[in-house]
Protein backbone atom coordinates (compact mmCIF):
# COMPACT_ATOMS: atom_id res chain seq x y z
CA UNK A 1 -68.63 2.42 54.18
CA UNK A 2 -69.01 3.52 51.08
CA UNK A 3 -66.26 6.18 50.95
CA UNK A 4 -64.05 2.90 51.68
CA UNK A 5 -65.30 1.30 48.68
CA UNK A 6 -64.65 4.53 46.44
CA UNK A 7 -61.33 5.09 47.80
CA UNK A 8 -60.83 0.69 47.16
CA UNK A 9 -61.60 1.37 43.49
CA UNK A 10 -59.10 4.05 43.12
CA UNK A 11 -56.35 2.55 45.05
CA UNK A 12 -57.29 -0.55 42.77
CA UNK A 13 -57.26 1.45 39.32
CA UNK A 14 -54.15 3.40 40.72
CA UNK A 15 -52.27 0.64 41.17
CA UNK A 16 -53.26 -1.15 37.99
CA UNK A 17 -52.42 1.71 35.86
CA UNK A 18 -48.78 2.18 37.89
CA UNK A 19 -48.47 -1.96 36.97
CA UNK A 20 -49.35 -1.46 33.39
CA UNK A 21 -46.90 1.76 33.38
CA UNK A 22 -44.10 -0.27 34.93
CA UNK A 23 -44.80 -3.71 32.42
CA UNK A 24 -44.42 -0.80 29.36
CA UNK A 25 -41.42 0.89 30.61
CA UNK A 26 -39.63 -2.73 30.55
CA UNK A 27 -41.11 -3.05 27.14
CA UNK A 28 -39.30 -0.46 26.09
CA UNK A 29 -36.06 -0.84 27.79
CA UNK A 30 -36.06 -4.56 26.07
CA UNK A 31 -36.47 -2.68 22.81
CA UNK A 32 -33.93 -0.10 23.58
CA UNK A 33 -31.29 -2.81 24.36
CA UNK A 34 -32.09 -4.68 21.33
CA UNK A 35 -31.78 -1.78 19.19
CA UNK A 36 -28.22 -0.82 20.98
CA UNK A 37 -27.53 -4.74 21.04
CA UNK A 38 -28.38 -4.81 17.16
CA UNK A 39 -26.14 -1.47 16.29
CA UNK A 40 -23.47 -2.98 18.59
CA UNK A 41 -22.93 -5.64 16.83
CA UNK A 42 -23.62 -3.67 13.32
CA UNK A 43 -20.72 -1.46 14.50
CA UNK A 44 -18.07 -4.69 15.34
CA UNK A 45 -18.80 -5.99 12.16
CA UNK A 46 -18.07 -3.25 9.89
CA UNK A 47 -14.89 -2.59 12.40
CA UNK A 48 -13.89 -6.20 12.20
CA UNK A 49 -14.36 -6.45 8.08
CA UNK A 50 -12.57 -3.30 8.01
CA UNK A 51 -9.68 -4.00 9.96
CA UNK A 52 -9.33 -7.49 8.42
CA UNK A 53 -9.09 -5.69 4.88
CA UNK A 54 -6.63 -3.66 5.77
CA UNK A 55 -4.50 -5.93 7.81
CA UNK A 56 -4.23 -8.16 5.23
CA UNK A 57 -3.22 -5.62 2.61
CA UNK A 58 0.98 -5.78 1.59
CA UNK A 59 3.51 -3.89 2.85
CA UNK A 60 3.87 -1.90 -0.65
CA UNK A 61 0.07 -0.93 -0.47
CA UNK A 62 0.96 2.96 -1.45
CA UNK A 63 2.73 1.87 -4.32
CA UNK A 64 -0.03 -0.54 -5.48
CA UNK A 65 -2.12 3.01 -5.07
CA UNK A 66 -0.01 5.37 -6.75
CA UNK A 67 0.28 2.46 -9.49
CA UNK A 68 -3.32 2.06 -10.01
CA UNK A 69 -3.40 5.66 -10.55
CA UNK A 70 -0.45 6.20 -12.65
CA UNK A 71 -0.86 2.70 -14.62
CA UNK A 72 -3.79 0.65 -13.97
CA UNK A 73 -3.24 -1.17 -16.84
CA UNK A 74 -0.08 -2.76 -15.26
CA UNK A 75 -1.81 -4.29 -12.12
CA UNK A 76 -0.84 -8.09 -10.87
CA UNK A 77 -4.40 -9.98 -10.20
CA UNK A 78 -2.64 -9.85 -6.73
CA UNK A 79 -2.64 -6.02 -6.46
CA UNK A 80 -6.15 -5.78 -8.23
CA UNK A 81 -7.34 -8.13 -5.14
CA UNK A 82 -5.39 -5.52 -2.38
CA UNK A 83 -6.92 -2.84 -3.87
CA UNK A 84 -10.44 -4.31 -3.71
CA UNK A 85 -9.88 -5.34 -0.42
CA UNK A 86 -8.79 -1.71 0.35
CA UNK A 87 -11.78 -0.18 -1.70
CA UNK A 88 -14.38 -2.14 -0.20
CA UNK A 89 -13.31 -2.07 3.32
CA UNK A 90 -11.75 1.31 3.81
CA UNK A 91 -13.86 3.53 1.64
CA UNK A 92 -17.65 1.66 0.78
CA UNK A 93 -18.19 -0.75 4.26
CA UNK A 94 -17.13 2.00 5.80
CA UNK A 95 -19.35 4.79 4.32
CA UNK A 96 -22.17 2.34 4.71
CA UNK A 97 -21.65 2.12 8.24
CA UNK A 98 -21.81 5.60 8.91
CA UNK A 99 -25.01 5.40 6.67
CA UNK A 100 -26.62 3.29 8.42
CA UNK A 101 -25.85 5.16 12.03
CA UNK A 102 -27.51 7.91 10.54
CA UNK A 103 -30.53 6.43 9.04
CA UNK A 104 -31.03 5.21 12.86
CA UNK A 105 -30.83 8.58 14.34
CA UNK A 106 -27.33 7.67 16.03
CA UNK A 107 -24.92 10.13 13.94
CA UNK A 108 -25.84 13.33 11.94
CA UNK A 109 -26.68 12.74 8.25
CA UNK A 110 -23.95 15.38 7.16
CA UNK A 111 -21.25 12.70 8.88
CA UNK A 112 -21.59 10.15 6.41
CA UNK A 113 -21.90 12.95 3.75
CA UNK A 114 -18.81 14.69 4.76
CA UNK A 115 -16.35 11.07 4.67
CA UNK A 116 -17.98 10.24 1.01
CA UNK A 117 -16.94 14.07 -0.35
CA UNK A 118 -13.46 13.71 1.36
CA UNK A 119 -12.86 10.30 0.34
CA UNK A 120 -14.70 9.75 -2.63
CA UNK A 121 -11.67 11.20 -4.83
CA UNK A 122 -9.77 7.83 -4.69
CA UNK A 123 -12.26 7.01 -7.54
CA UNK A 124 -11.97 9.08 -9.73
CA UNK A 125 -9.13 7.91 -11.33
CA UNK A 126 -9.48 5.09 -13.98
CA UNK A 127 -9.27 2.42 -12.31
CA UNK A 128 -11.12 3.45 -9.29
CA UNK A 129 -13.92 4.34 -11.43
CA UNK A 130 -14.18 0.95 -13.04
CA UNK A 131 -13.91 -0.46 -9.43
CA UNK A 132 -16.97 1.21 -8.39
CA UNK A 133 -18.91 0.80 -11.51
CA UNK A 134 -18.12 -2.32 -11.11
CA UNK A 135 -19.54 -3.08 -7.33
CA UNK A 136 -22.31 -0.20 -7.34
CA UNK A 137 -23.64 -2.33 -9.94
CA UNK A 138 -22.66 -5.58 -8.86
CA UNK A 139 -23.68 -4.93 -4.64
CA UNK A 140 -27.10 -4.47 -4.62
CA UNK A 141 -27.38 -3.56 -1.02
CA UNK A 142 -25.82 0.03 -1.29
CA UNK A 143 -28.56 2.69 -0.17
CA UNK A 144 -29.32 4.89 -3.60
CA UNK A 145 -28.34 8.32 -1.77
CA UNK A 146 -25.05 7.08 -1.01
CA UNK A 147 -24.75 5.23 -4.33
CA UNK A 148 -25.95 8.71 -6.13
CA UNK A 149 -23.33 11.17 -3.87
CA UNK A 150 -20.52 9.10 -4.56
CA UNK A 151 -21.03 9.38 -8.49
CA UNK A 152 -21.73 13.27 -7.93
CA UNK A 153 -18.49 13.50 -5.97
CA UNK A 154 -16.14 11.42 -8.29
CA UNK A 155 -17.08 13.31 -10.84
CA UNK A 156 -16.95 16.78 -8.78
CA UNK A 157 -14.54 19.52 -9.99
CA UNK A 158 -13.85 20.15 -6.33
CA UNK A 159 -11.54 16.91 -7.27
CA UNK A 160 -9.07 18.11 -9.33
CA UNK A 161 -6.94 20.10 -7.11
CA UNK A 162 -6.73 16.83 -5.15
CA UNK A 163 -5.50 15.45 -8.61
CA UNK A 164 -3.45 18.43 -9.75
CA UNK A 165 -1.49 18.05 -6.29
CA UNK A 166 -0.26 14.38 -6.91
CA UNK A 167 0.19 15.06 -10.42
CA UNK A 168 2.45 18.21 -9.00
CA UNK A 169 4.18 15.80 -6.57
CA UNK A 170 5.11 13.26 -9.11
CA UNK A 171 6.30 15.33 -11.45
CA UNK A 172 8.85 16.95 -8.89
CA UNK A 173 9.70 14.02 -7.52
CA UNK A 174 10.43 12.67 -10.97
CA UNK A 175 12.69 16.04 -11.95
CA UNK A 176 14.75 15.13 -8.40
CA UNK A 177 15.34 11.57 -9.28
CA UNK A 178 16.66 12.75 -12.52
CA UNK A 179 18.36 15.27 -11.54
CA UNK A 180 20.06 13.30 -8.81
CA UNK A 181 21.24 11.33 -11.53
């Protein structure tokens, strides 16, 4: 009789503990989904801001570029406005989505590192400097280490080549136009 009782209690404890154990595994499923739930729809809204910007932007979008490089002080308010749009969506939502993958463990650090240093160019021209003086000082939601690589990389020697190549490519596309002449 009483080895009955002894082997009751254990059988009872046993079977608590396996119904505690089962109630915190669905705990932490739940969580689990709510965290991939919450990075889901982190991910479709950078995507969808993204792709909005850059559907939106005009046909002559390179041009508006090479212009804001060449001659910023010649931009429309209407090109200004495509090349925030382009700015903000392509380069900084972007970059901050990839930040924020990382700082959850989903995507290695050196990912969002790597698109700033081979994107990050683009502002170091005049007027995408102003631009992002402009919103890193303006958008107060930008994570300091991304705010802080971006500055080191616009103003990154490992940028001129980048710069020395269009310059190279205007200037021989300007001698054929002449030429052609």
């Amino acid at each position: 009789m009483m080895q009955n009782s002894r082997w009751e209690s254990w059988l009872n404890i046993s079977s608590t503990l396996a119904v505690l154990l089962g109630v915190m595994l669905v705990i932490f499923q739940l969580r689990q989904n709510a965290d991939l739930l919450e990075l889901q729809i982190l991910k479709q809204d950078t995507d969808g801001y993204i792709a909005n910007a850059l559907e939106t932007l005009p046909e002559n979008f390179d041009e508006i570029l090479y212009k804001s490089m060449e001659t910023p002080e010649d931009l429309t308010g209407p090109e200004i406005i495509s090349l925030d749009k382009y700015f903000w969506g392509r380069q900084v939502a972007r970059w901050r989505g990839l930040y924020d993958l990382a700082q959850r463990g989903l995507l290695e650090e050196s990912a969002w590192k790597r698109a700033i240093r081979e994107e990050a160019a683009i502002f170091s021209y005049p007027f995408g400097r102003e631009w992002w003086i402009g919103i890193k000082n303006w958008e107060t939601t930008l994570p300091d280490d991304l705010i802080a690589l971006v500055d080191q990389e616009i103003d990154s020697p490992a940028n001129e080549p980048q710069r020395d190549y269009f310059e190279n490519l205007r200037r021989r596309a300007l001698a054929r136009h002449e030429n052609s002449q």
